[in-house]
PDB file of N, CA and C in Angstrom:
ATOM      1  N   UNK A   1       0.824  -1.186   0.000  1.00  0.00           N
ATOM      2  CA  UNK A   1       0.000   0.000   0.000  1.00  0.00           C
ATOM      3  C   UNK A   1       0.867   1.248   0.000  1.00  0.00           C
ATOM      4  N   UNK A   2       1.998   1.050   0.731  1.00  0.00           N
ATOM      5  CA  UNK A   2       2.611   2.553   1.118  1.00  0.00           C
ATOM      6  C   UNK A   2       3.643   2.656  -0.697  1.00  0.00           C
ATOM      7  N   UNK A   3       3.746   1.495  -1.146  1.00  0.00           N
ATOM      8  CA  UNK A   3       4.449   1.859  -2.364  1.00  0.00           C
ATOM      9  C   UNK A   3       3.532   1.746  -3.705  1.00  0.00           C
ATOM     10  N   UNK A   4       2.243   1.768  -4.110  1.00  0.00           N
ATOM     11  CA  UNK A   4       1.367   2.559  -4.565  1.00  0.00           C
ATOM     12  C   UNK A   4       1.218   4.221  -4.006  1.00  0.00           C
ATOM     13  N   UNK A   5       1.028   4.139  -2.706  1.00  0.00           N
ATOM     14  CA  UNK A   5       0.674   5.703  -2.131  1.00  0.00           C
ATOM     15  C   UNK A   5       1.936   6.889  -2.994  1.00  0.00           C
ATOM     16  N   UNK A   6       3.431   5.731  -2.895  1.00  0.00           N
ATOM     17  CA  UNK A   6       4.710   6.763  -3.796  1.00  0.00           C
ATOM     18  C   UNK A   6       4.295   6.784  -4.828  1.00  0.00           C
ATOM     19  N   UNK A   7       3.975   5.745  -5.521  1.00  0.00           N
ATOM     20  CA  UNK A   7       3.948   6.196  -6.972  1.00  0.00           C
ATOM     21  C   UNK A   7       3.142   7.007  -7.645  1.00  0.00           C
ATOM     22  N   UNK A   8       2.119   6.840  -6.924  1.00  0.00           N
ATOM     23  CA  UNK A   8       0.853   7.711  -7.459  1.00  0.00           C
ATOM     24  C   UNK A   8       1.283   9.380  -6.857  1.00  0.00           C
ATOM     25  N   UNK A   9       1.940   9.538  -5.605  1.00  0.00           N
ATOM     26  CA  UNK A   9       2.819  10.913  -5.324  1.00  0.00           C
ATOM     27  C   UNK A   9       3.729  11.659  -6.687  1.00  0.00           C
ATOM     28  N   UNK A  10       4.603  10.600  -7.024  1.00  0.00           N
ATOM     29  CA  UNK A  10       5.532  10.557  -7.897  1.00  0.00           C
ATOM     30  C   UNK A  10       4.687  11.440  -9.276  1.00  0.00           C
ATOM     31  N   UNK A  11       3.832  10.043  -9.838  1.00  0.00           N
ATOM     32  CA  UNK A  11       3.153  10.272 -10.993  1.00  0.00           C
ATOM     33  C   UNK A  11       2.200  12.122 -10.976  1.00  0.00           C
ATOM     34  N   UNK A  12       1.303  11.903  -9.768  1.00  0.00           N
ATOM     35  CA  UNK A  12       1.032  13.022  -9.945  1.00  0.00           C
ATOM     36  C   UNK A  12       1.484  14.699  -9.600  1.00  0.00           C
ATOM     37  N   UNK A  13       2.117  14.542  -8.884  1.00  0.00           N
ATOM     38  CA  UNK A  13       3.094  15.418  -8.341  1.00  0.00           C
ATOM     39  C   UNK A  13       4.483  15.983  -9.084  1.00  0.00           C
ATOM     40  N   UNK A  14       4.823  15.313 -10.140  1.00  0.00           N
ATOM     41  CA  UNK A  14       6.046  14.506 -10.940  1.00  0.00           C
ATOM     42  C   UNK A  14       7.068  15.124 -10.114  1.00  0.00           C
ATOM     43  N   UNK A  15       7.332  14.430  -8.746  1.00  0.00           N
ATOM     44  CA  UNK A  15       8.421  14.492  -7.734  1.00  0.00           C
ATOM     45  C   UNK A  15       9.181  13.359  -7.704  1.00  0.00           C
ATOM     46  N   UNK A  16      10.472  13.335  -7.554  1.00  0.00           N
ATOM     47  CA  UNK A  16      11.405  11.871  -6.998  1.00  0.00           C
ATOM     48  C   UNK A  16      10.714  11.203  -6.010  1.00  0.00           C
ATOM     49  N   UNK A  17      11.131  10.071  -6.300  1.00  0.00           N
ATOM     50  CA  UNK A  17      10.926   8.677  -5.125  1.00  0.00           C
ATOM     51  C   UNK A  17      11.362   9.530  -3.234  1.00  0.00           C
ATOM     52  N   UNK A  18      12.799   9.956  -3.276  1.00  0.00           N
ATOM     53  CA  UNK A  18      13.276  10.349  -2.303  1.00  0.00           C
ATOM     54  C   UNK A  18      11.978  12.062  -1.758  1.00  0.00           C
ATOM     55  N   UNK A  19      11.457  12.398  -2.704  1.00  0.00           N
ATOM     56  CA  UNK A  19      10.870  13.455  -1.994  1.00  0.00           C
ATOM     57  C   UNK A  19       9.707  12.754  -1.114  1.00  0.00           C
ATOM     58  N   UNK A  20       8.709  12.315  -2.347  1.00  0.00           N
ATOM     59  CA  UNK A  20       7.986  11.605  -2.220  1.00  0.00           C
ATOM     60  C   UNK A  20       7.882  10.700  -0.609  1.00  0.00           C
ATOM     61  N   UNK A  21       8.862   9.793  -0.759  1.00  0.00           N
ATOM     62  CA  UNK A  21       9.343   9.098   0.893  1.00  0.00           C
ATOM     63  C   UNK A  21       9.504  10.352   2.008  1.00  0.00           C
ATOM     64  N   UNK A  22       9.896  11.196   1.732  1.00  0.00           N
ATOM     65  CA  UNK A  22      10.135  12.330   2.786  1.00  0.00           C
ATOM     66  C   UNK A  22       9.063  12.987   2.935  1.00  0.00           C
ATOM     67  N   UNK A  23       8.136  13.227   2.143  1.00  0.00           N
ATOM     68  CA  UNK A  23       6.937  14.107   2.369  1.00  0.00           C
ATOM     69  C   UNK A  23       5.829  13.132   3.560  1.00  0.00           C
ATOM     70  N   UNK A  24       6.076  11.703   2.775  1.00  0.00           N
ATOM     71  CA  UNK A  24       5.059  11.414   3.422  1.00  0.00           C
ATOM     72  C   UNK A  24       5.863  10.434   4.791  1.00  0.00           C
ATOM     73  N   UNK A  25       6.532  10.238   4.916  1.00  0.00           N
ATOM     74  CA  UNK A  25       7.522  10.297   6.367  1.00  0.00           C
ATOM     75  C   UNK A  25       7.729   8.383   5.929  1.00  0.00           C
ATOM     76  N   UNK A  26       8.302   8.202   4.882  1.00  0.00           N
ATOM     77  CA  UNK A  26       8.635   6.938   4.592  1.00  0.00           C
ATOM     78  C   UNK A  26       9.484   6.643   4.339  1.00  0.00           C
ATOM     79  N   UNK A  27      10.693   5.431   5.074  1.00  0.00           N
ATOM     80  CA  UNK A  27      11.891   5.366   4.516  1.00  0.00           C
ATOM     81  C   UNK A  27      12.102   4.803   3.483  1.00  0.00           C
ATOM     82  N   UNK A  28      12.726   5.111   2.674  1.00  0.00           N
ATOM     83  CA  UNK A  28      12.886   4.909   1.145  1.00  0.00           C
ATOM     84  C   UNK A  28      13.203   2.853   1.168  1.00  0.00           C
ATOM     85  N   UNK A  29      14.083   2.464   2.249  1.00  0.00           N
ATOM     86  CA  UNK A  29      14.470   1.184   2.435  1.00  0.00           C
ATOM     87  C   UNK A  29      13.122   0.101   2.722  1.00  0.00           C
ATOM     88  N   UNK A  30      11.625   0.948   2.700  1.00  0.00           N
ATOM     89  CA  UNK A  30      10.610   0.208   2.980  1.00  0.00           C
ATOM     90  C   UNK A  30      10.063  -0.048   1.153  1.00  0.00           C
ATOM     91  N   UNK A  31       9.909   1.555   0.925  1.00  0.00           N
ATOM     92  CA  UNK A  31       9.506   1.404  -0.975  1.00  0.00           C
ATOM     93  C   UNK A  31      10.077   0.330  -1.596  1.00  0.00           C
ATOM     94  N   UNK A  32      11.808   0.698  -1.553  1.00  0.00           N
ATOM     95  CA  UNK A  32      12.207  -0.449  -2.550  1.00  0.00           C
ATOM     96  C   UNK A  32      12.297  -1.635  -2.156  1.00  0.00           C
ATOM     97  N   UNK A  33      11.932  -2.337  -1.009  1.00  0.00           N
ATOM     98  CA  UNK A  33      12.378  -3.533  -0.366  1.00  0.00           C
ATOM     99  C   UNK A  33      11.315  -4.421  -1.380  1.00  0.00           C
ATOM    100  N   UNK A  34      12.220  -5.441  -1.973  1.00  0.00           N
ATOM    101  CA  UNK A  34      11.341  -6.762  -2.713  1.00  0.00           C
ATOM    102  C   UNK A  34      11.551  -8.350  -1.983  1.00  0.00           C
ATOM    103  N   UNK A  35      10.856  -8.765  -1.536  1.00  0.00           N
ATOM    104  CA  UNK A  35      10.478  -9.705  -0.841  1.00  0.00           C
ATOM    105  C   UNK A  35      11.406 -11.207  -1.363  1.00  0.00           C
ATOM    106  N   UNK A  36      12.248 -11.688  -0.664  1.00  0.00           N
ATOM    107  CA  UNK A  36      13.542 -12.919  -1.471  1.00  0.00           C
ATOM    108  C   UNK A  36      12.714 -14.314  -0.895  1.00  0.00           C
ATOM    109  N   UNK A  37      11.429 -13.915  -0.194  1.00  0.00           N
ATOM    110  CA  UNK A  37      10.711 -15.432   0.653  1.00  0.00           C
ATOM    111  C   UNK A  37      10.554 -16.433  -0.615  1.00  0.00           C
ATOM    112  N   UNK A  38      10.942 -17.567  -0.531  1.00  0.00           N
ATOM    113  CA  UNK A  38       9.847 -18.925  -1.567  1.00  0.00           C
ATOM    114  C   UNK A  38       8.642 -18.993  -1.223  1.00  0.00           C
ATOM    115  N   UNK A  39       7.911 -18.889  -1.677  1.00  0.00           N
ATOM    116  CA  UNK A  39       6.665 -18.753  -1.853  1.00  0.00           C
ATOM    117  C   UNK A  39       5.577 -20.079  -1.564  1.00  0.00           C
ATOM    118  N   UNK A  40       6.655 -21.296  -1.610  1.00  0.00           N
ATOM    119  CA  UNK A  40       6.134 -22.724  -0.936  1.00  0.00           C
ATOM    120  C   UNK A  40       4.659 -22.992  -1.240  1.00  0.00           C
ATOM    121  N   UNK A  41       5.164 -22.867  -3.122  1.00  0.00           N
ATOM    122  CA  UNK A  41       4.216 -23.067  -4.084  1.00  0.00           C
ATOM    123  C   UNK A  41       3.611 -24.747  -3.851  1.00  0.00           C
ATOM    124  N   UNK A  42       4.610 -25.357  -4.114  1.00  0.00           N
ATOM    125  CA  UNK A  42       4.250 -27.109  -3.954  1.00  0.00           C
ATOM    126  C   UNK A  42       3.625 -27.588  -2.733  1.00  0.00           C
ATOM    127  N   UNK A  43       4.191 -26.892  -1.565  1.00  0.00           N
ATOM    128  CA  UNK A  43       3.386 -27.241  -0.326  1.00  0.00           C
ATOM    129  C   UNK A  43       2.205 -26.675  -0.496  1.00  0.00           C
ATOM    130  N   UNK A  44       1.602 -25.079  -0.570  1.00  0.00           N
ATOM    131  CA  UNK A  44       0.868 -25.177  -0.790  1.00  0.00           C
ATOM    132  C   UNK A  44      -0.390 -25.651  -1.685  1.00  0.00           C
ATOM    133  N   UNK A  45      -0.142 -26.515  -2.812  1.00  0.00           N
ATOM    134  CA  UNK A  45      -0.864 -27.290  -3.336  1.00  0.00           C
ATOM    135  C   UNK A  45      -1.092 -28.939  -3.024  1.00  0.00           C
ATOM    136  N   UNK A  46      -0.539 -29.125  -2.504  1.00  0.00           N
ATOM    137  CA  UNK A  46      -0.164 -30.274  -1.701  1.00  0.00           C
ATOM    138  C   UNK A  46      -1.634 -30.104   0.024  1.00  0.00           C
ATOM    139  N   UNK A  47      -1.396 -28.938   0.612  1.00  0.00           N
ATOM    140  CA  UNK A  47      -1.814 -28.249   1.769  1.00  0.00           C
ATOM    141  C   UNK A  47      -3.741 -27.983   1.455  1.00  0.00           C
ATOM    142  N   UNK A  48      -3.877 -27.699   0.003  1.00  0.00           N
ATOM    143  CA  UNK A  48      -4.849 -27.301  -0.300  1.00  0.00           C
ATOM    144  C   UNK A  48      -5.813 -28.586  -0.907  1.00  0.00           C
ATOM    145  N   UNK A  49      -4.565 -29.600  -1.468  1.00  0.00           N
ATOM    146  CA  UNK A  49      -5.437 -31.023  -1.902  1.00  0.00           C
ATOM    147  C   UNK A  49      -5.977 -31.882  -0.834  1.00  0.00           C
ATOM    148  N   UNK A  50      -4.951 -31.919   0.340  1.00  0.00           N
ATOM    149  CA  UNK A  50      -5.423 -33.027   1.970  1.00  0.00           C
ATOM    150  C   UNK A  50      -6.679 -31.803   2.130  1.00  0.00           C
ATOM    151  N   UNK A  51      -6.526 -30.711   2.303  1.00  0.00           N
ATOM    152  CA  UNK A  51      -8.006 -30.201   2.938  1.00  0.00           C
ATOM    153  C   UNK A  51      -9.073 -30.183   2.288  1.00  0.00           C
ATOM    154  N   UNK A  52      -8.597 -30.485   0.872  1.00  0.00           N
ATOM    155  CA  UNK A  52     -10.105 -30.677   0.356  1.00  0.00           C
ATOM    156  C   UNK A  52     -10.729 -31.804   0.174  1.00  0.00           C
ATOM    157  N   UNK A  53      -9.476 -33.045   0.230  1.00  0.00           N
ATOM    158  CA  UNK A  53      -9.890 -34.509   0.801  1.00  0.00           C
ATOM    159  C   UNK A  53     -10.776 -34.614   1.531  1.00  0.00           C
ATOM    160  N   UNK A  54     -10.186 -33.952   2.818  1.00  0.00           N
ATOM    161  CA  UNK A  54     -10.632 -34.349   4.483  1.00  0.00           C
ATOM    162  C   UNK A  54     -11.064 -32.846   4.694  1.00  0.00           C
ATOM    163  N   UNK A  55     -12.281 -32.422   4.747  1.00  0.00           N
ATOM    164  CA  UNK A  55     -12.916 -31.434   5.036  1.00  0.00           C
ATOM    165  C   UNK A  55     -12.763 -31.214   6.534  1.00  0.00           C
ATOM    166  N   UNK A  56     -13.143 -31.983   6.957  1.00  0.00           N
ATOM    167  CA  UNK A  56     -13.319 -31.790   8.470  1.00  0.00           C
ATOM    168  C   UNK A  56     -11.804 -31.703   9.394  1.00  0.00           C
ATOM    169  N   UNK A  57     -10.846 -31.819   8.637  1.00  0.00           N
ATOM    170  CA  UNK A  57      -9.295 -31.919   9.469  1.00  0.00           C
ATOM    171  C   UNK A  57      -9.473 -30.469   9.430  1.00  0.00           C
ATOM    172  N   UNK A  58      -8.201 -29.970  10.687  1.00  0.00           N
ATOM    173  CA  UNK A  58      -8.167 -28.369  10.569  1.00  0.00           C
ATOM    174  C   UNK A  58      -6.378 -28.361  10.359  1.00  0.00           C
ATOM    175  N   UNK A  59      -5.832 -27.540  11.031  1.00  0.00           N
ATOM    176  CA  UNK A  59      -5.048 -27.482  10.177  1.00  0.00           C
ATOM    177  C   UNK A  59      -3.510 -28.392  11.081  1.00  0.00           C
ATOM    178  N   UNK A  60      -3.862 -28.765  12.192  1.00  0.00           N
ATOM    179  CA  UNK A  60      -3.102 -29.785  13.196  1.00  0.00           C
ATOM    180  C   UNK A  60      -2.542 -31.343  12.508  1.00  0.00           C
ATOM    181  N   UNK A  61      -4.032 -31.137  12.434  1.00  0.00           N
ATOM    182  CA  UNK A  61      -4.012 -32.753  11.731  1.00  0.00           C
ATOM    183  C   UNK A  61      -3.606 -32.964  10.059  1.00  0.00           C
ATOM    184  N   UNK A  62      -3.616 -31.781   9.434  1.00  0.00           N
ATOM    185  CA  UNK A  62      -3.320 -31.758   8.207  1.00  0.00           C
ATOM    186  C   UNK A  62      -1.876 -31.577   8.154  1.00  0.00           C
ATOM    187  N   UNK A  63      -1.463 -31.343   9.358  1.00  0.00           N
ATOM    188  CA  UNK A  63       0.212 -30.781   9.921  1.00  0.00           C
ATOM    189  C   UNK A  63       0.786 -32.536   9.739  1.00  0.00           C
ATOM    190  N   UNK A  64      -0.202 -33.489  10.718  1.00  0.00           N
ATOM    191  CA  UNK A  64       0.707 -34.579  10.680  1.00  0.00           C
ATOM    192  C   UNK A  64       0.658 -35.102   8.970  1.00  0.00           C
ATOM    193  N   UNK A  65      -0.645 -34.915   8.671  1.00  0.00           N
ATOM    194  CA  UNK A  65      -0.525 -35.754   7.521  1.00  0.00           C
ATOM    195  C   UNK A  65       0.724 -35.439   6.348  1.00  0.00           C
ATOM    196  N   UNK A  66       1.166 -34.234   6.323  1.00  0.00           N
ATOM    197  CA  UNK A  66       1.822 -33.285   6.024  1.00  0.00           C
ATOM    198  C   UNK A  66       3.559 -34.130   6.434  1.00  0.00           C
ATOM    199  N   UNK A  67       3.364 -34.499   7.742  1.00  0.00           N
ATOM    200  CA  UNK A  67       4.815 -34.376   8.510  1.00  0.00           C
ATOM    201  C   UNK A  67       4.835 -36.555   7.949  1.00  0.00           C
ATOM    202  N   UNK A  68       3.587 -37.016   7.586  1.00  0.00           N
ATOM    203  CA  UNK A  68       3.561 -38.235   7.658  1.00  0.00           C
ATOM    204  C   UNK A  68       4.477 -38.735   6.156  1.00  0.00           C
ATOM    205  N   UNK A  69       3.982 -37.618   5.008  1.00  0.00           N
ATOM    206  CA  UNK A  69       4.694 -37.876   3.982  1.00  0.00           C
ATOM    207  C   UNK A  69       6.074 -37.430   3.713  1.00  0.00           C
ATOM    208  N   UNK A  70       6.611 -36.778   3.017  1.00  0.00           N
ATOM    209  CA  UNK A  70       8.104 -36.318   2.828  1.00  0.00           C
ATOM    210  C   UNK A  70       7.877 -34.951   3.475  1.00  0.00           C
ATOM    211  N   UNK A  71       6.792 -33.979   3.584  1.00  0.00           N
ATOM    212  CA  UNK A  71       7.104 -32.424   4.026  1.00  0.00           C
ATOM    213  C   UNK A  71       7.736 -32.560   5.358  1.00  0.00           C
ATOM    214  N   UNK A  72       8.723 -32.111   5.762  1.00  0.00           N
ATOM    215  CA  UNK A  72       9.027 -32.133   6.833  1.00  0.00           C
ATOM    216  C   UNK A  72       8.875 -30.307   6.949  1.00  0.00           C
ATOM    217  N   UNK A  73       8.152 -30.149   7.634  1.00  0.00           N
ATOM    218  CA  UNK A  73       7.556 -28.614   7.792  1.00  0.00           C
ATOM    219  C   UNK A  73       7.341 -28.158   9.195  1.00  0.00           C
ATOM    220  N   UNK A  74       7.639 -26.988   9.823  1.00  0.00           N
ATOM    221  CA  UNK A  74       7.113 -26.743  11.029  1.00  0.00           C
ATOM    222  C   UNK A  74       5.300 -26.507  11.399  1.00  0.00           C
ATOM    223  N   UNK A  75       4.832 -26.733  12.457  1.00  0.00           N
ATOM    224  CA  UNK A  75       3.802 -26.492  12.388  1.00  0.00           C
ATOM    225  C   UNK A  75       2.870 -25.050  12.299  1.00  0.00           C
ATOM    226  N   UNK A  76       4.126 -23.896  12.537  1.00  0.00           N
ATOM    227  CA  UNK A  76       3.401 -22.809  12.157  1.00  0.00           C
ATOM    228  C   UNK A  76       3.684 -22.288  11.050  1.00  0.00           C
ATOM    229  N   UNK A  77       4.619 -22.930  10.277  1.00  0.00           N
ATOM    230  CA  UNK A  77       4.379 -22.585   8.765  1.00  0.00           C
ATOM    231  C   UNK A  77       3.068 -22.839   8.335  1.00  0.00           C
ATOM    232  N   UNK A  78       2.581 -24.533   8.549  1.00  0.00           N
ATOM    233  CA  UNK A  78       1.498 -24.786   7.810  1.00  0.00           C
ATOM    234  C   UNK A  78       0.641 -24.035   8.062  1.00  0.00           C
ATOM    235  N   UNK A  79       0.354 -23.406   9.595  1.00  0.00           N
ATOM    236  CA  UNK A  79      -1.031 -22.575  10.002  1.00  0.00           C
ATOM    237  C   UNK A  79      -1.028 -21.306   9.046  1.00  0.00           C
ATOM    238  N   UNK A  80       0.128 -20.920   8.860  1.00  0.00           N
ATOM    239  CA  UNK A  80       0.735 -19.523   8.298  1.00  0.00           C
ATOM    240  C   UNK A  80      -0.070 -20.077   6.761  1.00  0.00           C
ATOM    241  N   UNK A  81       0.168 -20.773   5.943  1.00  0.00           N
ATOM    242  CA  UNK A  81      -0.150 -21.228   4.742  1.00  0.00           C
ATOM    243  C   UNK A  81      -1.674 -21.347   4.895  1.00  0.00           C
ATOM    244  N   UNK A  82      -2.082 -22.306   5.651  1.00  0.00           N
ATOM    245  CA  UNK A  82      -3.637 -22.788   5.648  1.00  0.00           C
ATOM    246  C   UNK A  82      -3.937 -21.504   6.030  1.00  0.00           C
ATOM    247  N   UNK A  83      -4.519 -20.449   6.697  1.00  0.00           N
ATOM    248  CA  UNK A  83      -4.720 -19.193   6.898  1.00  0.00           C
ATOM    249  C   UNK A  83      -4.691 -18.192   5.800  1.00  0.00           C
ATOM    250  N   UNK A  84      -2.933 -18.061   4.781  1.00  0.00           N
ATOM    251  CA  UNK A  84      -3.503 -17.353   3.508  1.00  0.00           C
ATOM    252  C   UNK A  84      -4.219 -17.975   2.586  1.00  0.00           C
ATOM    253  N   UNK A  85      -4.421 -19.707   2.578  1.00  0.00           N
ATOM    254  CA  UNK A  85      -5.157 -20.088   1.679  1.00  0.00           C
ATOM    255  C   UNK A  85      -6.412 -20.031   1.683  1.00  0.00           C
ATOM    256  N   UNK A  86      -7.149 -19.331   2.790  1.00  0.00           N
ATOM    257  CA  UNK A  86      -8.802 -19.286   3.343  1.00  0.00           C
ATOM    258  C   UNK A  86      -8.910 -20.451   3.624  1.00  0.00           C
ATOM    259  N   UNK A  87      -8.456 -21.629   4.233  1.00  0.00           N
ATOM    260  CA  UNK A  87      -9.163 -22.841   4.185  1.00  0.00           C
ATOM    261  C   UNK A  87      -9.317 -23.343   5.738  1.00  0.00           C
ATOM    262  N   UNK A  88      -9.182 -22.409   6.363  1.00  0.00           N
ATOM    263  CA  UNK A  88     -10.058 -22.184   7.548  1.00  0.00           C
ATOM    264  C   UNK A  88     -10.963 -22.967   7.914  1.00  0.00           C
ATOM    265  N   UNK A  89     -11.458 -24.063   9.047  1.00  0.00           N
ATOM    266  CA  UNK A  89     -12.604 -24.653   9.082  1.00  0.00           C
ATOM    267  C   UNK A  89     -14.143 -23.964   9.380  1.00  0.00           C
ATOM    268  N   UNK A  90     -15.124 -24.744   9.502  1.00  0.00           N
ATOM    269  CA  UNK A  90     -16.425 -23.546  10.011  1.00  0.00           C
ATOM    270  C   UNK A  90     -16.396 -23.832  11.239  1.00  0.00           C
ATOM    271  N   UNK A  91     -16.671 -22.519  11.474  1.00  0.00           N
ATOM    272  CA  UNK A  91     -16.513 -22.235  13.687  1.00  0.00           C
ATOM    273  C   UNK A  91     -18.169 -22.909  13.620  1.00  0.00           C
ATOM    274  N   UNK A  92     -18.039 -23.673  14.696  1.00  0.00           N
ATOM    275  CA  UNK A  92     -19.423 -24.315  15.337  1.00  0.00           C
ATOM    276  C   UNK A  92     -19.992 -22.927  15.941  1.00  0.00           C
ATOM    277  N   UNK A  93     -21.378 -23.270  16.257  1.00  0.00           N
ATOM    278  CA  UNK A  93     -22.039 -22.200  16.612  1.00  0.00           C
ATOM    279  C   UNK A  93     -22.534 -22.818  18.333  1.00  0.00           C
ATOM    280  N   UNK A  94     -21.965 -21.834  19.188  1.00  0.00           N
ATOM    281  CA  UNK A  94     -22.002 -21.951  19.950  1.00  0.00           C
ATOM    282  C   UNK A  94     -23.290 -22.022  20.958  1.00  0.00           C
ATOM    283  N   UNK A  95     -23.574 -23.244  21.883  1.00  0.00           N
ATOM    284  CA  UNK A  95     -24.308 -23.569  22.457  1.00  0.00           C
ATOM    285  C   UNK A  95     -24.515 -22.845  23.676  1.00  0.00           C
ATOM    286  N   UNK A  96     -25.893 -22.978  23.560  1.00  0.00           N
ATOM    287  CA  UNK A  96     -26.863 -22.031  24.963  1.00  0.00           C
ATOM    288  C   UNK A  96     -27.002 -23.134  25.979  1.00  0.00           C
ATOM    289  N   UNK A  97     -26.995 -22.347  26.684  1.00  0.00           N
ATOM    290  CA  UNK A  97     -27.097 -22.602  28.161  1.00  0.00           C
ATOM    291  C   UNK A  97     -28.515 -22.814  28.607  1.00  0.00           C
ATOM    292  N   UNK A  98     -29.534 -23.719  28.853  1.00  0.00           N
ATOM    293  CA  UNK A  98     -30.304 -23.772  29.287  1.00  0.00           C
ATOM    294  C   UNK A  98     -30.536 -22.985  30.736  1.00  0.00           C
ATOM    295  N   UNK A  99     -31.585 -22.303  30.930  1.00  0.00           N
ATOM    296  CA  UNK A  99     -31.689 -22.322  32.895  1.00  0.00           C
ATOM    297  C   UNK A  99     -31.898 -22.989  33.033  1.00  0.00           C
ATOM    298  N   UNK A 100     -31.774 -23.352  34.388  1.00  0.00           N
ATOM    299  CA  UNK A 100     -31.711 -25.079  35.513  1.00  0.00           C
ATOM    300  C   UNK A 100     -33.557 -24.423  35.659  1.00  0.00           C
ATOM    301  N   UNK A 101     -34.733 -25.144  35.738  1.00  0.00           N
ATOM    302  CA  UNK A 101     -35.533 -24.866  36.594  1.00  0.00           C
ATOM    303  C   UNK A 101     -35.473 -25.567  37.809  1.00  0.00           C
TER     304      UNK A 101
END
């Protein structure tokens, strides 16, 4: 977001990158920073096929099944993954309390 907010400064303003970062109180080392992460393309397709197998696993148990084959993965990677993939389970709906008569 904040490196759209420069460019569109840049473009309409037709100011440098460096003003631009200074006007709006941004260090220039945030704009240009490009992200070197793997992207843990294969796991996640792998991550997205067991959950659509097994609907009802959340994302623990999809951890072992995960840890059962070759992924040897930590378990908060996978949560980290299952989480951007939306594949989230459905929250139960929580039960009432009767009064005692």
């Amino acid at each position: 977001m904040k490196r759209e907010l420069v460019e569109e400064m840049k473009a309409s303003y037709q100011m440098s990158e460096r003003r631009a970062c200074m006007d709006l109180a941004f260090p220039r080392s945030v704009i240009r920073y490009r992200s070197v992460a793997d992207p843990q393309i294969a796991l996640r397709m792998r991550l997205r096929e067991l959950a659509a197998a097994r609907v009802g696993y959340g994302y623990r148990r999809l951890h072992i099944l995960l840890w059962c084959e070759v992924w040897q993965v930590n378990h908060k990677r996978v949560y980290r993954l299952y989480r951007e993939e939306g594949l989230s389970m459905r929250q139960k709906p929580p039960r009432r309390r009767r009064a005692c008569l």
